[in-house]
N, C-alpha and C. Protein backbone atom coordinates (compact mmCIF):
# COMPACT_ATOMS: atom_id res chain seq x y z
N UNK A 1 10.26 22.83 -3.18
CA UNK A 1 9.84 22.07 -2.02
C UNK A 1 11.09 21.63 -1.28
N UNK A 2 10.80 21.81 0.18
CA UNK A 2 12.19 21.26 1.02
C UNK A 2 11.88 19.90 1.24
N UNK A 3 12.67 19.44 2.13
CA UNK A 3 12.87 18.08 2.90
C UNK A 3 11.38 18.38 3.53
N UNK A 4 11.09 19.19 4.56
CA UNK A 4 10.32 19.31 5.63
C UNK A 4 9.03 19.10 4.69
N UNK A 5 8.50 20.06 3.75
CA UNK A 5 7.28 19.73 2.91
C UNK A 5 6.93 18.91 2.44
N UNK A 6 7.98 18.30 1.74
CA UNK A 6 8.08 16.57 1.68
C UNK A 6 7.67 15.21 2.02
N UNK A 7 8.14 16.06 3.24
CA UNK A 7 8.18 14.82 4.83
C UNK A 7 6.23 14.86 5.18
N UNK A 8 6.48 16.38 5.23
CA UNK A 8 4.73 16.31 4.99
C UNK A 8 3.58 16.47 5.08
N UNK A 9 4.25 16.06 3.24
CA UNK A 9 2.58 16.02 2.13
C UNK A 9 3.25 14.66 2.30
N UNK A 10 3.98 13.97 2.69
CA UNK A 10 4.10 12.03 2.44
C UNK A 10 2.85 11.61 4.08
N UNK A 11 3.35 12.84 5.05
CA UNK A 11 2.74 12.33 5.91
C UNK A 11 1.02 12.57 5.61
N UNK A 12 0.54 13.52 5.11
CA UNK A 12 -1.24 13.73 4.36
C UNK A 12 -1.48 12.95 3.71
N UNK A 13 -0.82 12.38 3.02
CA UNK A 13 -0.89 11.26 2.02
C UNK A 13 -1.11 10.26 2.48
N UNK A 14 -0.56 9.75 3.06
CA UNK A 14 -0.50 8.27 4.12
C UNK A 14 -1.80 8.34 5.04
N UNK A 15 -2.05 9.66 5.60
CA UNK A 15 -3.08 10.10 6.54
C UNK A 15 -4.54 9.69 5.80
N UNK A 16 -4.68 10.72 4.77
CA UNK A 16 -5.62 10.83 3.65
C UNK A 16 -6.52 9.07 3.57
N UNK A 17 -4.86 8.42 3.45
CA UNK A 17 -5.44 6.58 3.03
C UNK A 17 -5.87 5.85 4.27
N UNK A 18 -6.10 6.87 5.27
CA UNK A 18 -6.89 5.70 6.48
C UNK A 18 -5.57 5.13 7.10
N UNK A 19 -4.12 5.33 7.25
CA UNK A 19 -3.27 4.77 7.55
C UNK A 19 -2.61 5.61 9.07
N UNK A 20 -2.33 4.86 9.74
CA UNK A 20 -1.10 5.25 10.68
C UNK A 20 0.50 5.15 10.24
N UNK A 21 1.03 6.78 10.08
CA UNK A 21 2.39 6.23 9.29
C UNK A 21 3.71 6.51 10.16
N UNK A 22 4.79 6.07 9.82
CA UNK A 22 6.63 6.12 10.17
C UNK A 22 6.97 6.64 9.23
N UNK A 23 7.65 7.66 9.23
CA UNK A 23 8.50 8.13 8.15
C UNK A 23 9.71 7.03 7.98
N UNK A 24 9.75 6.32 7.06
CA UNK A 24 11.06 5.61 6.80
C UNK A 24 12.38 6.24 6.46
N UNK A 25 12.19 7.43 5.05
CA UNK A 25 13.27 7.97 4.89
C UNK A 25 12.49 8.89 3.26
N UNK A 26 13.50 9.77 3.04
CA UNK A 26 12.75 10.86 2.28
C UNK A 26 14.19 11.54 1.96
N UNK A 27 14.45 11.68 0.39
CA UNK A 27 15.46 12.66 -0.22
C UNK A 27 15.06 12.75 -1.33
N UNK A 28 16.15 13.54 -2.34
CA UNK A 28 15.68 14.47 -3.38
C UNK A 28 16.91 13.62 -4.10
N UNK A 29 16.17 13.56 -5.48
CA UNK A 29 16.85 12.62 -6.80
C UNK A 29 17.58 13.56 -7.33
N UNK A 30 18.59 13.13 -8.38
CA UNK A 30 19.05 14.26 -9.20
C UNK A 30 18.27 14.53 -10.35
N UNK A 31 17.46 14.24 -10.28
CA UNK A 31 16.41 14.60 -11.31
C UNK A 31 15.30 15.26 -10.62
N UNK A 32 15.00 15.88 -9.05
CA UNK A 32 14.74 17.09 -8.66
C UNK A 32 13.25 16.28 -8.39
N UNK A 33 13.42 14.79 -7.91
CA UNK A 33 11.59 14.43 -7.50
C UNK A 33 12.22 13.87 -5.84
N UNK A 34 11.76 14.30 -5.17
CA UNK A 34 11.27 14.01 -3.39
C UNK A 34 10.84 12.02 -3.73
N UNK A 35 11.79 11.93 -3.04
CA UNK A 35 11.30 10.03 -2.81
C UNK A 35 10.88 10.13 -1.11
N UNK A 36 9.61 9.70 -0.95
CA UNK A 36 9.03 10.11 0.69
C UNK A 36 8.63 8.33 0.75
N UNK A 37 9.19 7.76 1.32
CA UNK A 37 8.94 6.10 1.64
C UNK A 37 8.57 6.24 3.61
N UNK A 38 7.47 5.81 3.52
CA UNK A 38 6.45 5.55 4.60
C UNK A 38 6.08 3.83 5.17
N UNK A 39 6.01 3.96 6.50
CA UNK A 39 6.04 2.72 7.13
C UNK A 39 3.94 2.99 7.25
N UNK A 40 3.44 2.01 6.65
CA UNK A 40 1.98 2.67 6.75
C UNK A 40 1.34 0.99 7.53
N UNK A 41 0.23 1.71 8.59
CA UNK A 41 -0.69 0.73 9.31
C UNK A 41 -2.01 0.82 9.76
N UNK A 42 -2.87 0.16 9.30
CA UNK A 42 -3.97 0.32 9.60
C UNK A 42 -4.57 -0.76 10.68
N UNK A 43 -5.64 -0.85 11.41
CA UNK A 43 -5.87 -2.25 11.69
C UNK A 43 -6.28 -3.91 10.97
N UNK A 44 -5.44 -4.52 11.54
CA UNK A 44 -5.08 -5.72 10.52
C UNK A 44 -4.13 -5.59 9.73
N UNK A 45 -3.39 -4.58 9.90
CA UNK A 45 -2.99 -4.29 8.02
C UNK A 45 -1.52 -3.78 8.33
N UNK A 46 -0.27 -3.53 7.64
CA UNK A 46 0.62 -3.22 7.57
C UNK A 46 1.65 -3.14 5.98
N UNK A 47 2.34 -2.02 6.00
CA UNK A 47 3.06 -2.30 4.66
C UNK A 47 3.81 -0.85 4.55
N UNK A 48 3.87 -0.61 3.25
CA UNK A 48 4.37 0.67 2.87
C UNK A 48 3.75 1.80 1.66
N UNK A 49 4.03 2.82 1.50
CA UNK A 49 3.65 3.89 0.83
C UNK A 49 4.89 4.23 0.43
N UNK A 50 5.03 4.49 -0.71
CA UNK A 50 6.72 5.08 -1.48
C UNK A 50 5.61 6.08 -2.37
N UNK A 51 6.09 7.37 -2.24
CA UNK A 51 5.40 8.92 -2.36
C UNK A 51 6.72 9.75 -3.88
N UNK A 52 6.29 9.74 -4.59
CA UNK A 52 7.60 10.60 -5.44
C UNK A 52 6.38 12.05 -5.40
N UNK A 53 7.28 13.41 -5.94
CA UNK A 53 6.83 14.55 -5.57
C UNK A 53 7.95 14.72 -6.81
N UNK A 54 7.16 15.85 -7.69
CA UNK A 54 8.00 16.90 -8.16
C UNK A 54 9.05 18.19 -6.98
N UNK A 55 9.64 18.55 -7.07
CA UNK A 55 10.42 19.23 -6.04
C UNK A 55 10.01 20.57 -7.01
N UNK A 56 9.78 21.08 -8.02
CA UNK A 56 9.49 22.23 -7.98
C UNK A 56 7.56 22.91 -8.49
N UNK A 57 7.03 21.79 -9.38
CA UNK A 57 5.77 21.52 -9.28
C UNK A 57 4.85 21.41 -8.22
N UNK A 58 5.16 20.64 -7.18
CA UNK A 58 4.89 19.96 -6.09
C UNK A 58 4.07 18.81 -6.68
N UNK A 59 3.77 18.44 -7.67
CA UNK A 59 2.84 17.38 -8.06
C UNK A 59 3.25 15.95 -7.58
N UNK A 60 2.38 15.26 -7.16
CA UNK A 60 2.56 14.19 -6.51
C UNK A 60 2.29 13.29 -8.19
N UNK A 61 3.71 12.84 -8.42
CA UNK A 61 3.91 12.28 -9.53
C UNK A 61 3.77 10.48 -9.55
N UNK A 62 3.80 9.85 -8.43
CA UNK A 62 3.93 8.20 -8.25
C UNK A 62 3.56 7.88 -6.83
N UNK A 63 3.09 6.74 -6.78
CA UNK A 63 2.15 6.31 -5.48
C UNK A 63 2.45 4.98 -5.81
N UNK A 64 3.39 4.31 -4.61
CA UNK A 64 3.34 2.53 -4.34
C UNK A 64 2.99 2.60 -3.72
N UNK A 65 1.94 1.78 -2.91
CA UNK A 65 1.18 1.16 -1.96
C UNK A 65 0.77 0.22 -2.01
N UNK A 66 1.31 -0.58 -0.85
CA UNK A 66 1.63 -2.03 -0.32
C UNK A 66 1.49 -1.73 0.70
N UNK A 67 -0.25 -2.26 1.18
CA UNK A 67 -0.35 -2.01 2.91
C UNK A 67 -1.47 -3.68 2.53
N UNK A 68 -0.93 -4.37 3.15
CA UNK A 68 -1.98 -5.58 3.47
C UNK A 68 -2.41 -6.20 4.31
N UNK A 69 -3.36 -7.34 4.58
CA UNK A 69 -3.53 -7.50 5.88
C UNK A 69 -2.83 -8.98 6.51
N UNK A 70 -2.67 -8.91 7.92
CA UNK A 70 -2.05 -10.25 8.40
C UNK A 70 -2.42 -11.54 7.84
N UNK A 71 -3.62 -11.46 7.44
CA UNK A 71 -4.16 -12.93 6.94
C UNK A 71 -4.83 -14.38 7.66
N UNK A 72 -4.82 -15.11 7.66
CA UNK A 72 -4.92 -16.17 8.56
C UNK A 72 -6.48 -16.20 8.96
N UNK A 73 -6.95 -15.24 9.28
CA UNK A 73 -8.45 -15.48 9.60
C UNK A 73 -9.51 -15.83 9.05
N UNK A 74 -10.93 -15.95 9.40
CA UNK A 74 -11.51 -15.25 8.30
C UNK A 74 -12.50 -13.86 8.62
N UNK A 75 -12.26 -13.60 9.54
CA UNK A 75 -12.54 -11.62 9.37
C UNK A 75 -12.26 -10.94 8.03
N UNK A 76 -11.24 -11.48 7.65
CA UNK A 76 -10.38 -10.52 6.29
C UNK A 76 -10.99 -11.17 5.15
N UNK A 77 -12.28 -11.63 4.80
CA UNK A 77 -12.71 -11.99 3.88
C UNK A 77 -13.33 -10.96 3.33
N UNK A 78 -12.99 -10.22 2.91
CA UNK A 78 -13.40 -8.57 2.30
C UNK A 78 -14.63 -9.01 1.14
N UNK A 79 -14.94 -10.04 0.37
CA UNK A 79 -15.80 -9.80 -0.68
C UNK A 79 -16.82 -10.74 0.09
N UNK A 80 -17.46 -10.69 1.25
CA UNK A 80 -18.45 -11.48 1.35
C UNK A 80 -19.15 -12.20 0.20
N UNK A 81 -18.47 -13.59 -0.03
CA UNK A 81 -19.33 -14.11 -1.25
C UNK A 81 -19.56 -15.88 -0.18
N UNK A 82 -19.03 -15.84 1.02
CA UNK A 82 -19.33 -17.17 1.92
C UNK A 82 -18.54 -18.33 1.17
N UNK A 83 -17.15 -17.93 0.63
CA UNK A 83 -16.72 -19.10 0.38
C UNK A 83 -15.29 -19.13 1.53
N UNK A 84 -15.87 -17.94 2.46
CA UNK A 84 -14.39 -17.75 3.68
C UNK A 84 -13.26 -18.68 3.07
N UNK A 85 -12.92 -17.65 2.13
CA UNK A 85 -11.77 -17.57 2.11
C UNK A 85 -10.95 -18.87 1.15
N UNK A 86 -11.99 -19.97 0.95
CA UNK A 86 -11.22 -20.91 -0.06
C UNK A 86 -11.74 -21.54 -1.33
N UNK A 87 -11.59 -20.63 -2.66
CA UNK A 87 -11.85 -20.66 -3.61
C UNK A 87 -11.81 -21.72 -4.00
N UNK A 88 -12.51 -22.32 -4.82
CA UNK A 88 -11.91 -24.09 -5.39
C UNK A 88 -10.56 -23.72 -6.77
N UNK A 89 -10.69 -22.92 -7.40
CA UNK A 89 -10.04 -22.58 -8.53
C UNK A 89 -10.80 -23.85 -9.76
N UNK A 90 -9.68 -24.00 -10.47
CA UNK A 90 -10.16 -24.15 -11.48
C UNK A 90 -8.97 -25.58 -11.47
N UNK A 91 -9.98 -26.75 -12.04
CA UNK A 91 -9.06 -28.03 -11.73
C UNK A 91 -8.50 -28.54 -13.19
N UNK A 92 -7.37 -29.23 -12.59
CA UNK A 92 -6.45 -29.61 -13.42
C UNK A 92 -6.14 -31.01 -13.89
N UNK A 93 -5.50 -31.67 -15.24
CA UNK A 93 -5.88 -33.02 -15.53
C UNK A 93 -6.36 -33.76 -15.43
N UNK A 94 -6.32 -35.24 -15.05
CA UNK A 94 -7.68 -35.97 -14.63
C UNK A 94 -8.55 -35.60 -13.69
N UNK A 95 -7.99 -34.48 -12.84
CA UNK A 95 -9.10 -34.27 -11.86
C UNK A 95 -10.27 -33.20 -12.41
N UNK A 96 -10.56 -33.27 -13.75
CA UNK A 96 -11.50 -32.10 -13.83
C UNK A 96 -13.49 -32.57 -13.96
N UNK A 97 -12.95 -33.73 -13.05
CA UNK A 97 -14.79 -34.37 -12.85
C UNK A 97 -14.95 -34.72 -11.70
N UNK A 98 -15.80 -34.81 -10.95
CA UNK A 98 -16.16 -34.81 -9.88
C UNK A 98 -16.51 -36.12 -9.36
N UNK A 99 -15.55 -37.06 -8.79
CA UNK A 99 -16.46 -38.64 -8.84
C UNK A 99 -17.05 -38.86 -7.49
């Protein structure tokens, strides 16, 4: 696999995940695996994709992905359970009764 094939199967990859991507930067290890690091964006959302590749397999050997969303709203409450967004957790020392 060259640079160019590289460049992309990082860019199908990124594509594949619903993402709009930047190639950040992409070279070959001495241990012969393609590092393809991607600027990835969706709406709401932003982050990265780091892609490793065998260089003579072609097997797509490792996948980071870190694409998240801006936050702050509550649109981005992804598990509709109506507690938008503020969990009580779980309380601590004297406060664990309700007066």
């Amino acid at each position: 696999m060259n640079y160019d094939e590289a460049v992309r199967r990082g860019f199908d990859q990124c594509r594949s995940r619903g993402y709009q991507c930047d190639l950040q930067e992409a070279h070959l290890t001495g241990n012969n695996v393609w590092k393809v690091k991607m600027r990835a964006y969706a709406p709401g959302a932003k982050g990265h994709l780091h892609l490793d590749y065998d260089a003579y397999t072609r097997n797509l050997l490792k996948v980071n992905e870190k694409v998240k969303g801006k936050g702050g709203g509550h649109d981005d409450d992804w598990d509709d359970d109506d507690d938008h967004g503020h969990g009580r957790g779980k309380k601590k020392g004297h406060a664990h009764r309700d007066d």
